[in-house]
PDB file of N, CA and C in Angstrom:
ATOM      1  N   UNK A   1     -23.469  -8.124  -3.449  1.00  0.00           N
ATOM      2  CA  UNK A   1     -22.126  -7.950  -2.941  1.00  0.00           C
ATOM      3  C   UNK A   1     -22.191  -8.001  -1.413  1.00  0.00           C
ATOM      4  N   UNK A   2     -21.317  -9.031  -0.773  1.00  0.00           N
ATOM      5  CA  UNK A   2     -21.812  -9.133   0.400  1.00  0.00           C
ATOM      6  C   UNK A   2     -20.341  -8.344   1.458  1.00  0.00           C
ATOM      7  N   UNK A   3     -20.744  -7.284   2.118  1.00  0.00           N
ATOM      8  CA  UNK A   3     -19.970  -6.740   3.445  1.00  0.00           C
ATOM      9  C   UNK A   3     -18.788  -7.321   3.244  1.00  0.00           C
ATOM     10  N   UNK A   4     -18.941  -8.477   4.106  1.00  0.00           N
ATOM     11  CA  UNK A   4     -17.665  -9.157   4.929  1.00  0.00           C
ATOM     12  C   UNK A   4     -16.718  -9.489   4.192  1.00  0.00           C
ATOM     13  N   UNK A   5     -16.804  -9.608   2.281  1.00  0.00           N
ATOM     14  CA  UNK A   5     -15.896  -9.745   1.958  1.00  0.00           C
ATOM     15  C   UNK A   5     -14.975  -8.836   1.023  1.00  0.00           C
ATOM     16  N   UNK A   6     -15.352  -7.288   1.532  1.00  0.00           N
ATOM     17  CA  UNK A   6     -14.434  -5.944   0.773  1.00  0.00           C
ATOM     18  C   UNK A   6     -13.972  -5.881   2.663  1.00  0.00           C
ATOM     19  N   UNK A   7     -12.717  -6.548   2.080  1.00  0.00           N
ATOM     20  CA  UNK A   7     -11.553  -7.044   3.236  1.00  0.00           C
ATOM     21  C   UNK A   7     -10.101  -5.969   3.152  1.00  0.00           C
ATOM     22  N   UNK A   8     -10.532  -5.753   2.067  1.00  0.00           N
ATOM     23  CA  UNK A   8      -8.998  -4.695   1.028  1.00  0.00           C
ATOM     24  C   UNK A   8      -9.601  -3.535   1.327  1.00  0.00           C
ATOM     25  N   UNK A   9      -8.529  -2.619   1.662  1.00  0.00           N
ATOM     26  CA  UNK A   9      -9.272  -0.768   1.369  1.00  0.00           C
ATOM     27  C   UNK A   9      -7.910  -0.236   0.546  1.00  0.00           C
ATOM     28  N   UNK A  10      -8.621   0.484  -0.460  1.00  0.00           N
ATOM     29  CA  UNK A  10      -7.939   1.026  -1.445  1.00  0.00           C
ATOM     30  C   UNK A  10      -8.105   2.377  -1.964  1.00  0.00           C
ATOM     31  N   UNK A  11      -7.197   2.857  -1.857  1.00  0.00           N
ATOM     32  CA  UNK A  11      -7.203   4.573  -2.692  1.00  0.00           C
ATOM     33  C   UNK A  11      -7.918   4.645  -4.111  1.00  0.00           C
ATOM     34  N   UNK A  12      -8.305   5.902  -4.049  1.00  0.00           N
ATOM     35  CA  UNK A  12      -8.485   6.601  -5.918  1.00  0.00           C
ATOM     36  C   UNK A  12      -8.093   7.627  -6.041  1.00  0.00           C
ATOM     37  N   UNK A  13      -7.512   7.736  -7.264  1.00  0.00           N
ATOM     38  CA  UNK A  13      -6.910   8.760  -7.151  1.00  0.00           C
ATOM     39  C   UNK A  13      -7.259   9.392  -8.534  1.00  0.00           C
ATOM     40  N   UNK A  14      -7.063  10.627  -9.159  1.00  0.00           N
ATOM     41  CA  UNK A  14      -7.195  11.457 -10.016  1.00  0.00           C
ATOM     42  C   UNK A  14      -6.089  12.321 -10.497  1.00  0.00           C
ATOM     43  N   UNK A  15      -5.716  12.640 -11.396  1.00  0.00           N
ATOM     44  CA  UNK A  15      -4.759  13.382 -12.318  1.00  0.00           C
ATOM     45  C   UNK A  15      -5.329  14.683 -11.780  1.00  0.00           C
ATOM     46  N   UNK A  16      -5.079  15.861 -11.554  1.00  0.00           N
ATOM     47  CA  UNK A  16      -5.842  17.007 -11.796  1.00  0.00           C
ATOM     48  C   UNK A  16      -4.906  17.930 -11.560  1.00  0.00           C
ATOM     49  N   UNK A  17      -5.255  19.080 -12.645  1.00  0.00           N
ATOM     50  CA  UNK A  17      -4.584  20.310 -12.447  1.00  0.00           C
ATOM     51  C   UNK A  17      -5.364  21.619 -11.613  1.00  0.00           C
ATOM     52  N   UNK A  18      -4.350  22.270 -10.659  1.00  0.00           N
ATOM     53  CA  UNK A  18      -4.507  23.126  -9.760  1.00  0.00           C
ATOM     54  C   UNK A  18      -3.854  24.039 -10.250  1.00  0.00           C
ATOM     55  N   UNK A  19      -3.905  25.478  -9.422  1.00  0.00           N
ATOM     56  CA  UNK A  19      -2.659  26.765  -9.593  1.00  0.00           C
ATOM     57  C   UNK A  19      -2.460  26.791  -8.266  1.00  0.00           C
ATOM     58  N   UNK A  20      -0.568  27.113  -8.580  1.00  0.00           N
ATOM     59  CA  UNK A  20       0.087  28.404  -7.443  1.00  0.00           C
ATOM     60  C   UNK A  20      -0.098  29.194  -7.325  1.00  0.00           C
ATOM     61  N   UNK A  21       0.340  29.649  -6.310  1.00  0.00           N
ATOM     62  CA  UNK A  21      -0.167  30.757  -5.650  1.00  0.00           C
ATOM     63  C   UNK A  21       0.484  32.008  -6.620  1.00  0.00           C
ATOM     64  N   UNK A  22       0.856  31.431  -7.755  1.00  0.00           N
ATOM     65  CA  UNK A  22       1.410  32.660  -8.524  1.00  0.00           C
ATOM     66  C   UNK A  22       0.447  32.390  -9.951  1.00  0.00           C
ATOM     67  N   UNK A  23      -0.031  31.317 -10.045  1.00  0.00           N
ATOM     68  CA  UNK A  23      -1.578  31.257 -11.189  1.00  0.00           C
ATOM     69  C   UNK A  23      -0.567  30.396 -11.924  1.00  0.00           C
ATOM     70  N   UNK A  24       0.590  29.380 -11.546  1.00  0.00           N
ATOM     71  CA  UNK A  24       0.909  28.795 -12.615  1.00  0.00           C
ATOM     72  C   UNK A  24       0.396  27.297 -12.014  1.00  0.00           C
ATOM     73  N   UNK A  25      -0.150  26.496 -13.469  1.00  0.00           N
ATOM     74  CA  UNK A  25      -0.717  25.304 -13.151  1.00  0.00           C
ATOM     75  C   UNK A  25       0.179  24.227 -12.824  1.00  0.00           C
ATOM     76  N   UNK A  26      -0.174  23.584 -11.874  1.00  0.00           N
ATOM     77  CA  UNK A  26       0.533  22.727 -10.778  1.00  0.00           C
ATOM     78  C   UNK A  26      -0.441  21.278 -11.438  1.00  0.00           C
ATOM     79  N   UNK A  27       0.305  20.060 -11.752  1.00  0.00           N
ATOM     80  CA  UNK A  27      -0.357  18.643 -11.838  1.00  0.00           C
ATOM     81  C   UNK A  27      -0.203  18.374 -10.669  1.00  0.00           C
ATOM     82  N   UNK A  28      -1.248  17.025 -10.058  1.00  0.00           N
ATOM     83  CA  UNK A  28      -0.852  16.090  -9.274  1.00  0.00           C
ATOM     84  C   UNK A  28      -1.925  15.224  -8.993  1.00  0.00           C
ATOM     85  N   UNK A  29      -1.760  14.186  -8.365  1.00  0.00           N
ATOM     86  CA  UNK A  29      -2.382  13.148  -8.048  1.00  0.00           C
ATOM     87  C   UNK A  29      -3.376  13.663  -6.873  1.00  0.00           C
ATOM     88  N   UNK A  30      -4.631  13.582  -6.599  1.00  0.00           N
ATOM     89  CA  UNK A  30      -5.410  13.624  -5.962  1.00  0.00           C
ATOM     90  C   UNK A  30      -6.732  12.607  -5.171  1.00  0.00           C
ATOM     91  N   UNK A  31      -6.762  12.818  -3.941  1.00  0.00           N
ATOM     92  CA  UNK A  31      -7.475  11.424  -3.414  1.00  0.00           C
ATOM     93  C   UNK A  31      -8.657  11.554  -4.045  1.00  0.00           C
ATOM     94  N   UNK A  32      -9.267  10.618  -4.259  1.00  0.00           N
ATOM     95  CA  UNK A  32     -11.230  10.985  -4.905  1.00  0.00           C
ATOM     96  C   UNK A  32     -11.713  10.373  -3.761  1.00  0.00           C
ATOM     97  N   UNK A  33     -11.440   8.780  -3.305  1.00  0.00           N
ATOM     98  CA  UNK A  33     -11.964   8.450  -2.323  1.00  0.00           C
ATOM     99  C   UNK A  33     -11.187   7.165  -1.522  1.00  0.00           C
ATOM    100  N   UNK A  34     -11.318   6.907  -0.633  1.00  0.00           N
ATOM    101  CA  UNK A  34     -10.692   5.622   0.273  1.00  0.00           C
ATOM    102  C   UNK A  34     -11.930   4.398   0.554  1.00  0.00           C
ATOM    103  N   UNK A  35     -11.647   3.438   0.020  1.00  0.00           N
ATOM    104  CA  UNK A  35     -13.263   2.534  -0.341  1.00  0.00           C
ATOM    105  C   UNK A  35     -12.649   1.694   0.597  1.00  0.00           C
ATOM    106  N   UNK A  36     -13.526   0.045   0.722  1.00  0.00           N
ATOM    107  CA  UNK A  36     -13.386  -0.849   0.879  1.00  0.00           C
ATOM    108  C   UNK A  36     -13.441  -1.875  -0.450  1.00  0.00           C
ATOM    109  N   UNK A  37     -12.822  -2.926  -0.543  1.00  0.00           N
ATOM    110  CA  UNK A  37     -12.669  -3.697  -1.496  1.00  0.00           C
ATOM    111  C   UNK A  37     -12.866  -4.654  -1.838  1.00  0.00           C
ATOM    112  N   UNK A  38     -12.967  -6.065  -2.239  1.00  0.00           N
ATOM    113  CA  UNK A  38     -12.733  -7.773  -2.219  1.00  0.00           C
ATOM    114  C   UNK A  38     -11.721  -7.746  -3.508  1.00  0.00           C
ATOM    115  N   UNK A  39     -10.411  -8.382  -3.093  1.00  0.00           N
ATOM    116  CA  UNK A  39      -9.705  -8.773  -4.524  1.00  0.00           C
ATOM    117  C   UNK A  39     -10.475 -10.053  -5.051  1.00  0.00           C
ATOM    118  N   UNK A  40     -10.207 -10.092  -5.429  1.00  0.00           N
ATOM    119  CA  UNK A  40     -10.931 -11.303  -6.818  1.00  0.00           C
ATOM    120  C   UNK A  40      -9.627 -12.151  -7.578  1.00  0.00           C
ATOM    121  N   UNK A  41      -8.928 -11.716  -8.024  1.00  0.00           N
ATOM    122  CA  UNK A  41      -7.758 -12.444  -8.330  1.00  0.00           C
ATOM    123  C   UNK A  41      -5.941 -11.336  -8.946  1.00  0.00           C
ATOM    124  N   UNK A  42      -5.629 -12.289  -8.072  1.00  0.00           N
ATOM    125  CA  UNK A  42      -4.191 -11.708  -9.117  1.00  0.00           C
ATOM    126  C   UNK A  42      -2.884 -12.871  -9.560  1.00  0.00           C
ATOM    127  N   UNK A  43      -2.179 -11.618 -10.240  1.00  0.00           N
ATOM    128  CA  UNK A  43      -1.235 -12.950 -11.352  1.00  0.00           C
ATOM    129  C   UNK A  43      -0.404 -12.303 -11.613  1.00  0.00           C
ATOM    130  N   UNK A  44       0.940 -12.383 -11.708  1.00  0.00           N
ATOM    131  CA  UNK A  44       2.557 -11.872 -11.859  1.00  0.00           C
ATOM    132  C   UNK A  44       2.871 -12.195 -13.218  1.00  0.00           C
ATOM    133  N   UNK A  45       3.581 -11.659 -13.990  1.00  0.00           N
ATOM    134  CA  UNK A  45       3.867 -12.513 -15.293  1.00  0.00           C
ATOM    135  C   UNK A  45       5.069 -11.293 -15.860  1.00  0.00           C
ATOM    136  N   UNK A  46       6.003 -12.167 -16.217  1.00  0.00           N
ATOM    137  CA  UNK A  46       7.787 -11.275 -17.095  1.00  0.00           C
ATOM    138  C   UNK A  46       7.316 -11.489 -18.424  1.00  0.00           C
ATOM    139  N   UNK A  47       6.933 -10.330 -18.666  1.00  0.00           N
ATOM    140  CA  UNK A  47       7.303 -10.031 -20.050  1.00  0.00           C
ATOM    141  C   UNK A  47       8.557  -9.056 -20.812  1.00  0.00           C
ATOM    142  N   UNK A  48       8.471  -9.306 -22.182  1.00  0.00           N
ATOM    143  CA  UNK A  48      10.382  -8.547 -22.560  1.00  0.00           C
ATOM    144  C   UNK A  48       9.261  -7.527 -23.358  1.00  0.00           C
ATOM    145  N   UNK A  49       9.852  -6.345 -22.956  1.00  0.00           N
ATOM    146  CA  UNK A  49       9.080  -5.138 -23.042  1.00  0.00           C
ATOM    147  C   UNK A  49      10.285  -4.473 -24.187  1.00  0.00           C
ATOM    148  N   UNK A  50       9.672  -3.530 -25.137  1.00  0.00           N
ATOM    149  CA  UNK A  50      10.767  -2.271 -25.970  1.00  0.00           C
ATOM    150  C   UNK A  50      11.834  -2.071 -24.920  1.00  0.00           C
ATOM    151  N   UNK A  51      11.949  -2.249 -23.627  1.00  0.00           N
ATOM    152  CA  UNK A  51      12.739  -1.332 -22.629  1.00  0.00           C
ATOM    153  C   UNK A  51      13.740  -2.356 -22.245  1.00  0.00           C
ATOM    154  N   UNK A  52      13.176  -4.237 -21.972  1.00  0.00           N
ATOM    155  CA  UNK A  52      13.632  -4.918 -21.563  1.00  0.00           C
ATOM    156  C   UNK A  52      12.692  -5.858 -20.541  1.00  0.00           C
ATOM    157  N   UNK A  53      13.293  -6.322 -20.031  1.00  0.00           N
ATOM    158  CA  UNK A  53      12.537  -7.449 -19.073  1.00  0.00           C
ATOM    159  C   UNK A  53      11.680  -6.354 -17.943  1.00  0.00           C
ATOM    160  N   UNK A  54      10.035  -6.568 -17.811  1.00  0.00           N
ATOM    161  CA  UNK A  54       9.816  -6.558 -16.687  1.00  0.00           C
ATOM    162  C   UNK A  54       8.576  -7.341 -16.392  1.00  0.00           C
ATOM    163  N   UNK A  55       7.889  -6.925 -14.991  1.00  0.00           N
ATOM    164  CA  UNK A  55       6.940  -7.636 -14.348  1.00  0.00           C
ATOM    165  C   UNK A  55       6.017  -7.119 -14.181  1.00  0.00           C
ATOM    166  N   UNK A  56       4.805  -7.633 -14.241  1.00  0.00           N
ATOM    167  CA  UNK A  56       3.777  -7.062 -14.950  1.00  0.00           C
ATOM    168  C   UNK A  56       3.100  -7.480 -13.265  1.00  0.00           C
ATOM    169  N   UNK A  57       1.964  -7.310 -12.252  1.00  0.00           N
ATOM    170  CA  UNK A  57       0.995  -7.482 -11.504  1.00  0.00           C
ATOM    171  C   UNK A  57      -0.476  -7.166 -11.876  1.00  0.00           C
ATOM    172  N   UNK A  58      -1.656  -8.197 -12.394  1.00  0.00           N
ATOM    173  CA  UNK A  58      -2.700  -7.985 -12.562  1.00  0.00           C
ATOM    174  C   UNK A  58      -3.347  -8.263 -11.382  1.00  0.00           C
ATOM    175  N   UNK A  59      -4.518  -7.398 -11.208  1.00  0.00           N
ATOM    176  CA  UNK A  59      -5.564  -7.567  -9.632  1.00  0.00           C
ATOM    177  C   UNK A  59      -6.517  -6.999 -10.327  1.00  0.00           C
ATOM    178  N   UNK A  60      -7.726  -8.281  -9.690  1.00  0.00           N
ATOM    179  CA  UNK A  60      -9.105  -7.456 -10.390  1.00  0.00           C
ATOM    180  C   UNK A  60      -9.548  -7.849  -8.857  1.00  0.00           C
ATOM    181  N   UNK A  61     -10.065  -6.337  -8.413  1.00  0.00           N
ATOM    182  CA  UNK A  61     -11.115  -5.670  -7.007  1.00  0.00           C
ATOM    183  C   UNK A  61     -12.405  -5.476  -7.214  1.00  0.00           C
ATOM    184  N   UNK A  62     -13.282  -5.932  -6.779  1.00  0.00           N
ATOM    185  CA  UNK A  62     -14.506  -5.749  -6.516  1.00  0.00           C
ATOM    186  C   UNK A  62     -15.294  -4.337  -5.490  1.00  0.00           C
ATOM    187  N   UNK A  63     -16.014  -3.408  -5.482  1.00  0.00           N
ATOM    188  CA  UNK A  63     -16.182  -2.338  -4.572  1.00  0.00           C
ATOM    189  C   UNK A  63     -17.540  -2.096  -5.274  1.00  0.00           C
ATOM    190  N   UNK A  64     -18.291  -1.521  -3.941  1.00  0.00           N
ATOM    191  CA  UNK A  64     -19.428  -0.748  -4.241  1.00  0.00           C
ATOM    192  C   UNK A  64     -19.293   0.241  -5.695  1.00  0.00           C
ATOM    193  N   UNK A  65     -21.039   0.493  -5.970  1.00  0.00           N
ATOM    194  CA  UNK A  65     -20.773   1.321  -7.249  1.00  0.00           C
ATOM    195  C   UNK A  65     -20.469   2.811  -6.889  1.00  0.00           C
ATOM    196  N   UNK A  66     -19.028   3.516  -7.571  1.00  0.00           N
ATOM    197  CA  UNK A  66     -18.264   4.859  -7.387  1.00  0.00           C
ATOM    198  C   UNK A  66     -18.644   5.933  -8.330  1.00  0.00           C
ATOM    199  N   UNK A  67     -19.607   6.165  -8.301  1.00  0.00           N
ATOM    200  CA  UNK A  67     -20.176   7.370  -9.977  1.00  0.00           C
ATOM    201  C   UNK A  67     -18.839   7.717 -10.504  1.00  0.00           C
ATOM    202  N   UNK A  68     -18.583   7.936 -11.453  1.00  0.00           N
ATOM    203  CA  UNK A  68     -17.684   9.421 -12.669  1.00  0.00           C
ATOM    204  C   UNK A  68     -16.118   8.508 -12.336  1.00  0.00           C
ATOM    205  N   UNK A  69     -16.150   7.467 -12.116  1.00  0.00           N
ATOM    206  CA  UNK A  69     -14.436   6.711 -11.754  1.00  0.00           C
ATOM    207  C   UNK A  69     -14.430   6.229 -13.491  1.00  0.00           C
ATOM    208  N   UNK A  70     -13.020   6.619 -14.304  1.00  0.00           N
ATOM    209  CA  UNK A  70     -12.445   6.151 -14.820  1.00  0.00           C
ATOM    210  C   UNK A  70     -11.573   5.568 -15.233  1.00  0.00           C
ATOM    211  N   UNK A  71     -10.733   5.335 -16.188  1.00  0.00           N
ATOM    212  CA  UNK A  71      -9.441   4.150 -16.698  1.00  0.00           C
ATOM    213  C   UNK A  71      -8.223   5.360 -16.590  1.00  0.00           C
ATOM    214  N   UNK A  72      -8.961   6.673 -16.562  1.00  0.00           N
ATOM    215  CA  UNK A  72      -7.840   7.681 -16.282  1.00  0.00           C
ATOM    216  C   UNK A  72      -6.988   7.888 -15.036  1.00  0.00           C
ATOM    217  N   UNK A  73      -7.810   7.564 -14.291  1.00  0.00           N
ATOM    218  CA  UNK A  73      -7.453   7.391 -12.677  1.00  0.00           C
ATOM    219  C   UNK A  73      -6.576   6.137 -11.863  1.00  0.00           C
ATOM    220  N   UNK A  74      -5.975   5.865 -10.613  1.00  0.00           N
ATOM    221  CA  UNK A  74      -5.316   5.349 -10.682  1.00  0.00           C
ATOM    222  C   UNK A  74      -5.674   4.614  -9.038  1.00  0.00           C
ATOM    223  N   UNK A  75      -5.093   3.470  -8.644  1.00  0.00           N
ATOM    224  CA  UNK A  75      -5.787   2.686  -7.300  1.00  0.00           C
ATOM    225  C   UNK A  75      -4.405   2.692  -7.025  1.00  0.00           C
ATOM    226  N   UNK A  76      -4.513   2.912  -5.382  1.00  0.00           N
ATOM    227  CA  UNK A  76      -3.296   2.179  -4.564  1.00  0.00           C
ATOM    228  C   UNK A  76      -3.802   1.559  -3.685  1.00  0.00           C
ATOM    229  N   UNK A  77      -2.603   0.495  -3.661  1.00  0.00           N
ATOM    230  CA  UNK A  77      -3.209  -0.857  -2.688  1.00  0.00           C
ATOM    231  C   UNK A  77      -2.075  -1.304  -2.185  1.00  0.00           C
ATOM    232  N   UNK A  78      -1.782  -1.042  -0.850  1.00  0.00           N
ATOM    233  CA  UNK A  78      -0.729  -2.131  -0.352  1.00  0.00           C
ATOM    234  C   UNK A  78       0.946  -1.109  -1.091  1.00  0.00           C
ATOM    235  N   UNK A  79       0.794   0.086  -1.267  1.00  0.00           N
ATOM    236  CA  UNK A  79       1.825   0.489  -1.483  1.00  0.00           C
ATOM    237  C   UNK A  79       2.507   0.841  -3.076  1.00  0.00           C
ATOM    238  N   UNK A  80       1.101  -0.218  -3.417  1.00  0.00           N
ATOM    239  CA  UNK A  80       1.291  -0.447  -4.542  1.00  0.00           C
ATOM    240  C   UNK A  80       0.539   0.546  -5.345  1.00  0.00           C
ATOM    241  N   UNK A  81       0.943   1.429  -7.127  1.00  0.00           N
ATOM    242  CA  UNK A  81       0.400   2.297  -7.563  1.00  0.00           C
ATOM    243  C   UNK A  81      -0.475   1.148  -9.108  1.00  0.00           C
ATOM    244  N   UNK A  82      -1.585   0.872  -9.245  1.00  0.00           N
ATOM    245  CA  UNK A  82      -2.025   0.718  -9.963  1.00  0.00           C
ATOM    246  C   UNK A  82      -3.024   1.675 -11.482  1.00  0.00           C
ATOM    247  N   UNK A  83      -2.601   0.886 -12.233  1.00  0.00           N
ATOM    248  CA  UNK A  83      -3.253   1.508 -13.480  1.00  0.00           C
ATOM    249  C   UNK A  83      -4.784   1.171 -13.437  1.00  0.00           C
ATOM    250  N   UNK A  84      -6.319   1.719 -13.676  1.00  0.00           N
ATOM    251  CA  UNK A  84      -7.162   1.100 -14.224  1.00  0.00           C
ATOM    252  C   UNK A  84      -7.310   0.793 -15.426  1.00  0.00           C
ATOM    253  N   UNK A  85      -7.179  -0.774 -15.632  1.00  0.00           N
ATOM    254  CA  UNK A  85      -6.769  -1.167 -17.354  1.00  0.00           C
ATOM    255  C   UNK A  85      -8.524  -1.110 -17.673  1.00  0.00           C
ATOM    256  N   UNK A  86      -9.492  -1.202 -16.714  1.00  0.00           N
ATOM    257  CA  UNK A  86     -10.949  -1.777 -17.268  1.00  0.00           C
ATOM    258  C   UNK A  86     -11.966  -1.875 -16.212  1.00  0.00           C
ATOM    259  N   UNK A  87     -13.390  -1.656 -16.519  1.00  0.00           N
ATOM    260  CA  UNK A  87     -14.162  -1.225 -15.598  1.00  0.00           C
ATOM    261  C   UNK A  87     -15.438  -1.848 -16.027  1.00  0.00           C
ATOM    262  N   UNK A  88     -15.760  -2.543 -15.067  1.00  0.00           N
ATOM    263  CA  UNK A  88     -17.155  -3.407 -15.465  1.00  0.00           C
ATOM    264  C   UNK A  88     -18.236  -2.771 -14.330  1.00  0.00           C
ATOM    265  N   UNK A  89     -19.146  -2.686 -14.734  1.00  0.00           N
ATOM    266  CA  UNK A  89     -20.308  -2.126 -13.666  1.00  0.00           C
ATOM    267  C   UNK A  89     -20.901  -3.779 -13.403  1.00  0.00           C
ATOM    268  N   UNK A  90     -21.527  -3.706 -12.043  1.00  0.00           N
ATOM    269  CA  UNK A  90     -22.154  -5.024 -11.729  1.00  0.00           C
ATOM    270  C   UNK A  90     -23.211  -4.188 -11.277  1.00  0.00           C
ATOM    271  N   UNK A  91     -24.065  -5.574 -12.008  1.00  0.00           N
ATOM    272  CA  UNK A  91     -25.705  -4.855 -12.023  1.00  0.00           C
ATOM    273  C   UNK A  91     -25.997  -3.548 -12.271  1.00  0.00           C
ATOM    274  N   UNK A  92     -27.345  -2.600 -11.641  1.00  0.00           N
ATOM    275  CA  UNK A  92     -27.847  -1.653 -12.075  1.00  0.00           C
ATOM    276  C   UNK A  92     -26.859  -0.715 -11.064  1.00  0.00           C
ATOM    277  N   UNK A  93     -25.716  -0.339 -11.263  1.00  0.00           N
ATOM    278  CA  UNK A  93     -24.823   0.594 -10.037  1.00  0.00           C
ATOM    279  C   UNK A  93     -25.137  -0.248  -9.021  1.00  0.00           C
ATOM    280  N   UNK A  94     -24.638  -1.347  -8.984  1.00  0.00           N
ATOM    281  CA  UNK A  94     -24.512  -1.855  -7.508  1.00  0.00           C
ATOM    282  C   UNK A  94     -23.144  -2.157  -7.296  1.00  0.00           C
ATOM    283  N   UNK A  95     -22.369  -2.267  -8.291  1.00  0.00           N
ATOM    284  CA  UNK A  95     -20.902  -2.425  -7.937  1.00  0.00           C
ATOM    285  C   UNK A  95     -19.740  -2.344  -9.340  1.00  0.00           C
ATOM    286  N   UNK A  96     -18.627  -2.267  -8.661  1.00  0.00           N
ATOM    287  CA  UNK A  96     -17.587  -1.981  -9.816  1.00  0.00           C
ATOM    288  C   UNK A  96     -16.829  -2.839  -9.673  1.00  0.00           C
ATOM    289  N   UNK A  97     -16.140  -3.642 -11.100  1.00  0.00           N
ATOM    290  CA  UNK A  97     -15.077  -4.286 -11.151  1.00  0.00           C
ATOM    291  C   UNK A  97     -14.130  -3.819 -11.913  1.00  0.00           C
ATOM    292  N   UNK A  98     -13.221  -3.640 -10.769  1.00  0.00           N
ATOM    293  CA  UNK A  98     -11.796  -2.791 -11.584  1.00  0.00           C
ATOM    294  C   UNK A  98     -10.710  -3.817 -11.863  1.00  0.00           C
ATOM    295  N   UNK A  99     -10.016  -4.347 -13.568  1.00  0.00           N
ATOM    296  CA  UNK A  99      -9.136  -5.192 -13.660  1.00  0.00           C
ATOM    297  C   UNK A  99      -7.621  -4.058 -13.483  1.00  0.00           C
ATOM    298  N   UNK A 100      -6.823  -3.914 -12.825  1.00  0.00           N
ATOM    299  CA  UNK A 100      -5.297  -3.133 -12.981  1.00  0.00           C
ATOM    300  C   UNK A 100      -4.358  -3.969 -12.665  1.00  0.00           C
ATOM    301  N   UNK A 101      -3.156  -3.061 -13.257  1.00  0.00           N
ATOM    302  CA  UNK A 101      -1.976  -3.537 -13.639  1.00  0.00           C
ATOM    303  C   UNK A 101      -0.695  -3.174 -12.938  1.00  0.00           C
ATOM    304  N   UNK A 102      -0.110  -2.711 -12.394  1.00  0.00           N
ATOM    305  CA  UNK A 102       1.059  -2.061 -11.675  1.00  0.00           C
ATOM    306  C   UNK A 102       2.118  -3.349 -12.155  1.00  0.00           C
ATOM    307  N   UNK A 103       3.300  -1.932 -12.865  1.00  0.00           N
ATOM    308  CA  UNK A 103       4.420  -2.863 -13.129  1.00  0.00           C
ATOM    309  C   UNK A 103       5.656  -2.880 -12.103  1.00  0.00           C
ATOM    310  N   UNK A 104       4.970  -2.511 -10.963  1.00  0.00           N
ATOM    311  CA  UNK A 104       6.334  -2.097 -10.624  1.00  0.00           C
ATOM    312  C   UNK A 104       7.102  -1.461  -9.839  1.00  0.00           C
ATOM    313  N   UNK A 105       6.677  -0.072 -10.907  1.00  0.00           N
ATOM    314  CA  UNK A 105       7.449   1.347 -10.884  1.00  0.00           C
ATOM    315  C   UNK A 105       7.209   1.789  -9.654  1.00  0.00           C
ATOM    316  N   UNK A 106       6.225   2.252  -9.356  1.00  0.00           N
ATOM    317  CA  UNK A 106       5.428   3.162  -8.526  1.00  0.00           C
ATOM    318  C   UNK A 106       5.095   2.455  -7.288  1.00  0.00           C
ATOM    319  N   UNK A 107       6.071   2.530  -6.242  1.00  0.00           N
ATOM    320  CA  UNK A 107       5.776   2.129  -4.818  1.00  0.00           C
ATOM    321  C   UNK A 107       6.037   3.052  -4.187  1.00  0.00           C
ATOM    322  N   UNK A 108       5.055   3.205  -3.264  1.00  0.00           N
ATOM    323  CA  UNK A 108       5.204   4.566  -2.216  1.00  0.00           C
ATOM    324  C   UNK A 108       5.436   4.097  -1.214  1.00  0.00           C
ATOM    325  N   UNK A 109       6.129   4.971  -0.666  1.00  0.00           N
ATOM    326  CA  UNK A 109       7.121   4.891   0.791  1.00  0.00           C
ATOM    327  C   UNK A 109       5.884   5.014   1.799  1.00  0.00           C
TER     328      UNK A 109
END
């Protein structure tokens, strides 16, 4: 995996539950880490969903290898909130290929 081309930097993020300050459990999204990246490819596509028409964004990123990262967790890129649909290890932990999906929904200000 060569440097010059994790050109992208991208969030991770994690589901995790915390407590208030009164012991009641609080969800939320949490940073795990801020990487560098290489996209690899992406592709737009309308599909008619139970709900109705929407738009689907696939991106598969390339990044150094991240120990304990799963499909539970979630990437932002560009504003954008992605799902991890799939996770390929390259080589012996030398790197991760993450394929995700963002439909959409989830753009942060």
């Amino acid at each position: 995996m060569k440097a010059g081309r994790l050109d992208r930097e991208i969030r991770l993020e994690r589901y995790t539950e915390t407590l208030d300050e009164y012991g009641a459990p609080r969800f939320a999204w949490t940073e795990i880490d801020t990487v560098a990246a290489e996209r690899i490819e992406g592709s737009t596509t309308a599909m008619l969903k139970d709900f109705g028409a929407s738009d689907e964004t696939v991106i598969v990123f390339r990044l150094r290898f991240l120990d304990g990262l799963t499909n539970a967790d979630r990437l932002i890129h560009d504003g954008l909130i992605f799902k991890i649909n799939q996770i390929k290890e390259i080589g012996r932990r030398k790197g991760l290929e993450l394929r995700c999906i963002s439909t959409g929904n989830g753009v942060l200000a």
